[in-house]
Protein backbone atom coordinates (compact mmCIF):
# COMPACT_ATOMS: atom_id res chain seq x y z
CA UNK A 1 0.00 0.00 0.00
CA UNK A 2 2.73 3.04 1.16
CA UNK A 3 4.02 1.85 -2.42
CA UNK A 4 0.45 2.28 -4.21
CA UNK A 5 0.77 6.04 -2.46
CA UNK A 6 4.27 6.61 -3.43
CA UNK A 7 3.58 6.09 -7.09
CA UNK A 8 0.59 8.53 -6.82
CA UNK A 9 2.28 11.10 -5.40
CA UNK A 10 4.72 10.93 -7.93
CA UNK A 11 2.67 11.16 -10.99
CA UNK A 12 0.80 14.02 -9.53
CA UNK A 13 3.86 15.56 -8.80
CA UNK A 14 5.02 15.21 -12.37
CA UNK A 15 1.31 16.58 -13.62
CA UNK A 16 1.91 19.36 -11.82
CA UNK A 17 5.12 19.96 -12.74
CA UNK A 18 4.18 19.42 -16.25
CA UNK A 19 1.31 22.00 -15.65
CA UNK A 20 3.65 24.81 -14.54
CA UNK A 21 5.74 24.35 -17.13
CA UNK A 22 3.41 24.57 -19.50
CA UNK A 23 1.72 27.66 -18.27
CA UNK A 24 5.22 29.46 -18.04
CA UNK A 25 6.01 28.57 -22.03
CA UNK A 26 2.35 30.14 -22.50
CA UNK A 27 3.37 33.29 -20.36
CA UNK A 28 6.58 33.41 -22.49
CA UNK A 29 4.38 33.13 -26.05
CA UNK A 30 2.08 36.17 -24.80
CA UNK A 31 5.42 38.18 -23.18
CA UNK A 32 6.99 37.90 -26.64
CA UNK A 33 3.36 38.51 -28.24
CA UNK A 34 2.87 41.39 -26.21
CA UNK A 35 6.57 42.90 -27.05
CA UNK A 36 5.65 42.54 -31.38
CA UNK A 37 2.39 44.34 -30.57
CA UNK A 38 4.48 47.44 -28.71
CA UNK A 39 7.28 47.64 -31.34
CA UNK A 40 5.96 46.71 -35.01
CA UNK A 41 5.15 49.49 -37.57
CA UNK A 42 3.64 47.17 -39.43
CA UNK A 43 -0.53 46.90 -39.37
CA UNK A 44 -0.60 43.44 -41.02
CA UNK A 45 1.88 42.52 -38.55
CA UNK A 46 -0.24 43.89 -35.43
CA UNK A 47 -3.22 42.12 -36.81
CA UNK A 48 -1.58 39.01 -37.16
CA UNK A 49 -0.21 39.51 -33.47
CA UNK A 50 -3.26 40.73 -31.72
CA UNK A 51 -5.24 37.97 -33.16
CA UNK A 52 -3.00 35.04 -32.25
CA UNK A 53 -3.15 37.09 -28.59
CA UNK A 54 -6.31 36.60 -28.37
CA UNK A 55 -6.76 33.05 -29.48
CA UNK A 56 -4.34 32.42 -26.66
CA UNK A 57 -5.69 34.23 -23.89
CA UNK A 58 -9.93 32.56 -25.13
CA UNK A 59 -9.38 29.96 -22.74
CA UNK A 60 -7.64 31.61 -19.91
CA UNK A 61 -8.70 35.17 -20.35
CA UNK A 62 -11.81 35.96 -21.98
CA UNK A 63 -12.27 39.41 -21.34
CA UNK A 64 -8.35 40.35 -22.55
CA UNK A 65 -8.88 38.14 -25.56
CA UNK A 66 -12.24 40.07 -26.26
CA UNK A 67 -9.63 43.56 -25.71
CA UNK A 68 -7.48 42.55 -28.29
CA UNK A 69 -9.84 41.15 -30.95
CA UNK A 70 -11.77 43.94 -30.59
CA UNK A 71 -8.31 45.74 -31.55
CA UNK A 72 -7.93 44.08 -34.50
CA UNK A 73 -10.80 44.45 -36.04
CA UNK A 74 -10.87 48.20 -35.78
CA UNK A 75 -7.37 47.95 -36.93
CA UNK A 76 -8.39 46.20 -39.80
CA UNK A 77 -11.21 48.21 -40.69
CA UNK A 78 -8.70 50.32 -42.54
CA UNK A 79 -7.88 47.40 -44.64
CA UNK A 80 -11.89 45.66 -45.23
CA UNK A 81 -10.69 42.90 -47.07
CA UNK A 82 -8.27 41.12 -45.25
CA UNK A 83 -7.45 37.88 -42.83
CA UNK A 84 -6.90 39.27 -39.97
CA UNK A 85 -10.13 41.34 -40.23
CA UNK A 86 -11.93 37.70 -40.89
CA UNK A 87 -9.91 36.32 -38.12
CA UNK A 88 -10.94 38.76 -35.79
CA UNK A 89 -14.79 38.78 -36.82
CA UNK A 90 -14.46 34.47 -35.85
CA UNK A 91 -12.68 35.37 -32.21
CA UNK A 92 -15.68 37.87 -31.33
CA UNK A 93 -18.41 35.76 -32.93
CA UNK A 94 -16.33 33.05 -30.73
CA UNK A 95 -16.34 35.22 -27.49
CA UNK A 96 -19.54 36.32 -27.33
CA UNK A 97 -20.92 33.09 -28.33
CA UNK A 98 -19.08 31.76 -24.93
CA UNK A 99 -20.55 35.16 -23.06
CA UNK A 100 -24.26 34.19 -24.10
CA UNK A 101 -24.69 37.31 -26.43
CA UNK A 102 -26.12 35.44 -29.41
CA UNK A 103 -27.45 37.95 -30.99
CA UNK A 104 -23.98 39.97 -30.97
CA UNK A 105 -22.33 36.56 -32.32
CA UNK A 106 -24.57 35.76 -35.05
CA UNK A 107 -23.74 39.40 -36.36
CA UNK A 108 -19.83 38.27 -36.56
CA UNK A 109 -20.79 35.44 -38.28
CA UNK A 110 -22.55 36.67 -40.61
CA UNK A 111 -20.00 39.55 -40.99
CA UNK A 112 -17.71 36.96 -41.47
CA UNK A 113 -19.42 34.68 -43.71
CA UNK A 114 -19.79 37.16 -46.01
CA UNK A 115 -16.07 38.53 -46.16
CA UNK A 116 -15.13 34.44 -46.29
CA UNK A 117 -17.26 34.19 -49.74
CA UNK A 118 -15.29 37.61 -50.82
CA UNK A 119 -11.92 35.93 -49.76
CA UNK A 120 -13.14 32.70 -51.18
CA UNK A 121 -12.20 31.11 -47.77
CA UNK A 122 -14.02 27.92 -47.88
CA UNK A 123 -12.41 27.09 -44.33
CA UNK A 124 -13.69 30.47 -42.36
CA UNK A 125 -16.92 30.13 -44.55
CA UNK A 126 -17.51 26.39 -43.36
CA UNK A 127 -16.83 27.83 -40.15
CA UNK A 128 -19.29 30.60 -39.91
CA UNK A 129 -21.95 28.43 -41.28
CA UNK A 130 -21.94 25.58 -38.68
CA UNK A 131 -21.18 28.72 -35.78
CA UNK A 132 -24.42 30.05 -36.84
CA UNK A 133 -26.19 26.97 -37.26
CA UNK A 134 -25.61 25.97 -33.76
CA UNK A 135 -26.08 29.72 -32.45
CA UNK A 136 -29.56 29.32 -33.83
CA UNK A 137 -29.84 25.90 -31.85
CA UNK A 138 -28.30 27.54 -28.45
CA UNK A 139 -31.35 29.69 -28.76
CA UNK A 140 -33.91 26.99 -30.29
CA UNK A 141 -34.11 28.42 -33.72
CA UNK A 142 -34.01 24.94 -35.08
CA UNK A 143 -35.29 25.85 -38.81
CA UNK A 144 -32.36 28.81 -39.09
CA UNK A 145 -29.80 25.94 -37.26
CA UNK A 146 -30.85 23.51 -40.03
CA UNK A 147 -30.57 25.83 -43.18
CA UNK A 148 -26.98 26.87 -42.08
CA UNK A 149 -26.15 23.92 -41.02
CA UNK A 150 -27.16 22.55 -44.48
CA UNK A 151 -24.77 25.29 -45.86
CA UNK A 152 -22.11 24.36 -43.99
CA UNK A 153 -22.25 20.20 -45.30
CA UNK A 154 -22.31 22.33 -48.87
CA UNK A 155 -19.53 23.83 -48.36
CA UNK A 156 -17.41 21.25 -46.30
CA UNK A 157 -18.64 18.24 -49.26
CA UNK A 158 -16.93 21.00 -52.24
């Protein structure tokens, strides 16, 4: 038995370990993030930045990764048909999908279903299609959730 409880304690300790590690690498990614942000000149570049920011803080920080899409897409706004403007669109439809505020969500999708056919992103578009499709089911819209759903098999079958 102490054996059984040895071993335990040593794989937790190692999870742990593993766990702090981990989190420390992340800290490192959004330190050096952060730092790109504060020193490019470049708008693409800040785009590119604050969006990957954000998709790194969704899980741990939702309302910083809502601050820095939200700072993308008005950056972007100078330049309307762009990635990172499409990438930002999916973060907020993402966020406030998470935050309950459908109605704010569906508005980024469809934002960002329609600058996916413009880019001919099949990927964002496919995207955007099934996010609204089970926006619409969050909120038991089930004929909307079906039609976009429906769009989305279209597009994912091409």
């Amino acid at each position: 038995m102490p054996r059984l409880i040895f071993k335990y304690s040593i794989s937790f300790c190692i999870m742990v370990s593993c766990a702090s590690l981990a989190h420390a690498q992340d800290q490192s990614e959004i330190d050096d993030l952060l730092k790109i942000i504060k020193t490019t000149k470049n708008d693409s570049v800040k785009i590119a930045t604050l969006n990957t920011l954000s998709q790194q803080l969704y899980n741990v920080d939702l309302k910083q990764s809502l601050q820095f899409s939200q700072e993308a897409l008005m950056l972007s706004e100078q330049q309307p048909n762009n990635k990172g403007k499409l990438d930002a669109q999916n973060m907020l439809m993402r966020i406030h999908r998470r935050l309950g505020n459908f109605e704010i969500a569906i508005r980024y999708a469809l934002d960002g279903a329609a600058l996916a056919i413009r880019l001919k992103d099949s990927l964002q578009l496919f995207e955007s299609y099934s996010a609204l499709g089970n926006i619409h089911s969050s909120i038991l819209n089930y004929v909307e959730a079906d039609q976009y759903l429906q769009k989305a098999y279209a597009v994912g079958v091409k």
